[in-house]
Protein backbone atom coordinates (compact mmCIF):
# COMPACT_ATOMS: atom_id res chain seq x y z
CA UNK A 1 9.47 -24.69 -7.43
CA UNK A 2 10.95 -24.50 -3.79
CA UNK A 3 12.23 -27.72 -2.37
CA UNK A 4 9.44 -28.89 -0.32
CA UNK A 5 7.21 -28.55 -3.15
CA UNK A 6 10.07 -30.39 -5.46
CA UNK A 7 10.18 -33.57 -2.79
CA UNK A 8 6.06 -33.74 -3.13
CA UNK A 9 6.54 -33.87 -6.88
CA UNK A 10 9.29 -37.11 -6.38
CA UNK A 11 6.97 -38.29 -3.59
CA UNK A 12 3.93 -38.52 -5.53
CA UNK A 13 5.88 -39.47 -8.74
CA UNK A 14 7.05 -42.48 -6.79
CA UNK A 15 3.84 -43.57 -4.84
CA UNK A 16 1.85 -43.48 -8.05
CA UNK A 17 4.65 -45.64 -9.54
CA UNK A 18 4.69 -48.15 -6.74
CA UNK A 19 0.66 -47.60 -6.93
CA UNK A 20 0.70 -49.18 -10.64
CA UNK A 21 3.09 -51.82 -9.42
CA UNK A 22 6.15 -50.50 -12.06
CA UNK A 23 9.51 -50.85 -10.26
CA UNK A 24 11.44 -48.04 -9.21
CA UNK A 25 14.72 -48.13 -10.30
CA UNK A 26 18.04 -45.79 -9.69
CA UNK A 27 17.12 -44.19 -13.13
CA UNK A 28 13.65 -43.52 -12.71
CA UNK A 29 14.25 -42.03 -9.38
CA UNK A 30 17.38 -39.67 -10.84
CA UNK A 31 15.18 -38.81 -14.09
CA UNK A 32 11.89 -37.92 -11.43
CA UNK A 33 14.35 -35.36 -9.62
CA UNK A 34 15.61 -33.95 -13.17
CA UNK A 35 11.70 -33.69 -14.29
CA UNK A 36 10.29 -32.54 -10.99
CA UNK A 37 13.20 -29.57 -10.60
CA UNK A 38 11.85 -28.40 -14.81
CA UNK A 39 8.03 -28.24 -13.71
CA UNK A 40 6.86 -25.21 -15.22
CA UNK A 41 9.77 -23.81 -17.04
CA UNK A 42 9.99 -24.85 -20.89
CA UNK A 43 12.13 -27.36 -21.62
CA UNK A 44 13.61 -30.03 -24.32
CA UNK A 45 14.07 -33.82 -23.70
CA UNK A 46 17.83 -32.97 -24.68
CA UNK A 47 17.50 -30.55 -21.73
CA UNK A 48 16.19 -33.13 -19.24
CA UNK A 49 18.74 -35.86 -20.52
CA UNK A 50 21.92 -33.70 -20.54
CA UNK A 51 21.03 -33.03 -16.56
CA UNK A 52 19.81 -36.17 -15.67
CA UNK A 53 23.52 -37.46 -17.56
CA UNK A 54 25.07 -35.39 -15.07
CA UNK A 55 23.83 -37.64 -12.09
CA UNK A 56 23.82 -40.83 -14.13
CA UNK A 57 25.55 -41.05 -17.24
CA UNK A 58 23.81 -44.55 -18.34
CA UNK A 59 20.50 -43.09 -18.37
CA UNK A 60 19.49 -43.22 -22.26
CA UNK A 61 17.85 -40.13 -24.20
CA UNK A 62 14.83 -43.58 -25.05
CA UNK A 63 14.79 -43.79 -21.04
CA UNK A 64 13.62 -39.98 -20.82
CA UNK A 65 10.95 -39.79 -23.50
CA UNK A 66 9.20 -42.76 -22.28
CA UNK A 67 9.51 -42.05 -18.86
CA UNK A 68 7.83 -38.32 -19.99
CA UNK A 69 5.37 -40.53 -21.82
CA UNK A 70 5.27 -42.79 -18.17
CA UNK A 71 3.83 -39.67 -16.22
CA UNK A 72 1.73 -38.09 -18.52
CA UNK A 73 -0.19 -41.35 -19.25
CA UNK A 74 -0.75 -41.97 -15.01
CA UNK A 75 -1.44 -38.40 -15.11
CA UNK A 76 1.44 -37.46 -12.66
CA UNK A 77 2.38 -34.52 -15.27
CA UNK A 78 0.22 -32.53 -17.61
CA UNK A 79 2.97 -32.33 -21.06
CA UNK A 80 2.00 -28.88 -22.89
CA UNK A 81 3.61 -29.04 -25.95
CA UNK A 82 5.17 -25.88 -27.76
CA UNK A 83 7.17 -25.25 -30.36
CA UNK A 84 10.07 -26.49 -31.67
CA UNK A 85 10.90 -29.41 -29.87
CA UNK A 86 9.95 -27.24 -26.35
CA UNK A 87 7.34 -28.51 -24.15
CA UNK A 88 6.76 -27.40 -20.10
CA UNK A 89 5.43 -29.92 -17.71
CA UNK A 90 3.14 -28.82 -15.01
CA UNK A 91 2.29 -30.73 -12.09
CA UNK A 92 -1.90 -31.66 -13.03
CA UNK A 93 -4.75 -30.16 -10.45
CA UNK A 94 -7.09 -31.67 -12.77
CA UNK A 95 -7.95 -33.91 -15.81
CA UNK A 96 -7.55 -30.95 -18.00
CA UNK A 97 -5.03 -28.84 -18.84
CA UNK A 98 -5.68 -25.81 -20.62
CA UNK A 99 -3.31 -22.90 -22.06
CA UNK A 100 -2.28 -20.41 -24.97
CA UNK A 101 1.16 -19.36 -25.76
CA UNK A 102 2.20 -16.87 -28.49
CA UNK A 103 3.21 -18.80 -32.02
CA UNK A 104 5.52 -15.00 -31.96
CA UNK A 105 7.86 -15.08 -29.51
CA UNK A 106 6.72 -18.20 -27.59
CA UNK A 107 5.03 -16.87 -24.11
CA UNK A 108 2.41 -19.35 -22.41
CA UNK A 109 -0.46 -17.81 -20.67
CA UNK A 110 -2.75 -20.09 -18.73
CA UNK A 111 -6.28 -19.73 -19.32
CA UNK A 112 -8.17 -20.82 -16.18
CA UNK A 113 -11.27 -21.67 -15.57
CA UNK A 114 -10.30 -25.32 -15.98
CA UNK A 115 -13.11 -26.67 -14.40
CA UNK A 116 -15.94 -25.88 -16.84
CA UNK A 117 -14.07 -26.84 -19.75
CA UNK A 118 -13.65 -30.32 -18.34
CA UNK A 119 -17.33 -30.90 -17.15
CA UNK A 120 -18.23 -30.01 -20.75
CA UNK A 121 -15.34 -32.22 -22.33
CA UNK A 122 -16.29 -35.11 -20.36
CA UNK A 123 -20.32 -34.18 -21.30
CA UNK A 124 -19.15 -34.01 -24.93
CA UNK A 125 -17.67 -37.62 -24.14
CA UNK A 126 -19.77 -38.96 -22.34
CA UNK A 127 -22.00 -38.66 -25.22
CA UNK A 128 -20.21 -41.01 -26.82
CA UNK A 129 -19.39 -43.02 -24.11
CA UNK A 130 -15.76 -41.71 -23.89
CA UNK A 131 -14.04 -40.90 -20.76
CA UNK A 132 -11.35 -38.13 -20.36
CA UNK A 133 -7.79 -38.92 -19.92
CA UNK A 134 -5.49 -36.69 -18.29
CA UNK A 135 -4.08 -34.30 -20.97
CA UNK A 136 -2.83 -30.50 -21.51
CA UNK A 137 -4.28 -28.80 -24.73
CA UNK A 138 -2.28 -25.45 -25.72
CA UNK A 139 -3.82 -23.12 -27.93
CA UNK A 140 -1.69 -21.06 -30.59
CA UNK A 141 -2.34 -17.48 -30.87
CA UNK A 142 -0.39 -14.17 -30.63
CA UNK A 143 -0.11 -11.89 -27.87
CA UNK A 144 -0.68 -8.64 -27.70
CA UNK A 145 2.91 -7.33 -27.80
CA UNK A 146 3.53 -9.32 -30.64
CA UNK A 147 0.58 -8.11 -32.70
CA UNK A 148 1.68 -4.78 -32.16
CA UNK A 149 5.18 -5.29 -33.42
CA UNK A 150 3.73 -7.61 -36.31
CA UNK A 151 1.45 -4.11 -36.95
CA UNK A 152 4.41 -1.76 -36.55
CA UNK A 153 6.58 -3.46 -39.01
CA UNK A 154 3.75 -3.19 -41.40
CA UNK A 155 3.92 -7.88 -41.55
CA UNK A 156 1.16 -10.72 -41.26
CA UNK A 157 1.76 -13.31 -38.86
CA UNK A 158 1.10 -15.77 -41.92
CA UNK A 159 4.39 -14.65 -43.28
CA UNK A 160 6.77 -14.89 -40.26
CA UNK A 161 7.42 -18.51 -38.75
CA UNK A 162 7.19 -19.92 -35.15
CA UNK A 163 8.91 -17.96 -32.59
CA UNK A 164 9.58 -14.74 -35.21
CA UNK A 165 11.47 -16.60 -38.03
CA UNK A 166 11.05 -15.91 -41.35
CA UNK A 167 9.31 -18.24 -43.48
CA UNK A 168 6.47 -20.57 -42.74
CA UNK A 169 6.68 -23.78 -40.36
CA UNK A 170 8.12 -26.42 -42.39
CA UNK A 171 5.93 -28.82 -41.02
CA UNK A 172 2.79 -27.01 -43.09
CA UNK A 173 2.32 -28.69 -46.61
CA UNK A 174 1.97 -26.48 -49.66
CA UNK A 175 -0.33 -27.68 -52.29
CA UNK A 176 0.29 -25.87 -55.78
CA UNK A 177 -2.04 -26.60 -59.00
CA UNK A 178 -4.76 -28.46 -56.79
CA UNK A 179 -2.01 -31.34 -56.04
CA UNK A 180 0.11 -32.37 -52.77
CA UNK A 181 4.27 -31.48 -52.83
């Protein structure tokens, strides 16, 4: 992100704030600068809070989730979530949000076509009389390099863990003899 493009991001990060009548305080304008310098590159909250501590040591690691949680809810940030603790922020074009990344070795690979897979969300809905919220959906898979070293080294997929590790995501619950564990 170049710096004009980084001052829209704090612009429009503090009009929408001002917008929904929140007050703007010294932290929230040093934590929009952290956030708006990591759009697009995958981060932690740790991450964010260890720079943002750099510029203001009283800001709290509380005072960067919900302020994540802040501009994802206005929709100022899509929040695409991936694994192990890592999420990337992208600034939103639309309502929907919609990529893959490799469960492998952890590349994201936006899908496109955006558009149509929001008119038929909010159709699916509407149905129901729903209405889409901003929100990023990220699809696991594994890309192609990956399969192929997965195929070289004669391996499943099901038996390596996220990002390449061995085992299975601890996460996943194992059910032996029909029963829960």
């Amino acid at each position: 992100m170049d710096e004009q493009q980084h001052e829209t991001a704090v612009t429009g990060f503090l009009e929408k704030l001002k917008n929904r009548g929140l007050r703007l305080t010294a932290q929230r304008e040093v934590l929009f600068r952290v956030i708006a310098e990591n759009i697009g590159i995958p981060s932690t909250v740790q991450d964010i809070w260890g720079k943002t501590r750099d510029l203001d040591p009283s800001i709290g690691i509380a005072t960067v989730y919900r302020t994540i949680n802040l501009l994802s809810e206005m929709g100022v940030v899509n929040v695409i979530y991936l694994n192990e603790g890592q999420f990337r922020l992208e600034m939103p074009e639309q309502k929907l949000h919609v990529s893959a990344f490799c469960r492998h070795c952890g590349s994201l690979f936006p899908l496109g076509g955006e558009d149509r897979k929001q008119e038929t969300l909010e159709q699916w809905l509407g149905d129901t009389g729903m209405e889409l919220l901003p929100q990023s959906i990220a699809i696991a898979g594994l890309c192609g390099k990956c399969r192929e070293e997965l195929k070289d080294e004669n391996a499943s997929p099901a038996d390596q863990g996220p990002f390449g590790r061995s085992g299975h995501c601890p996460r996943r619950r194992r059910f032996r003899g029909g029963q829960g564990q």
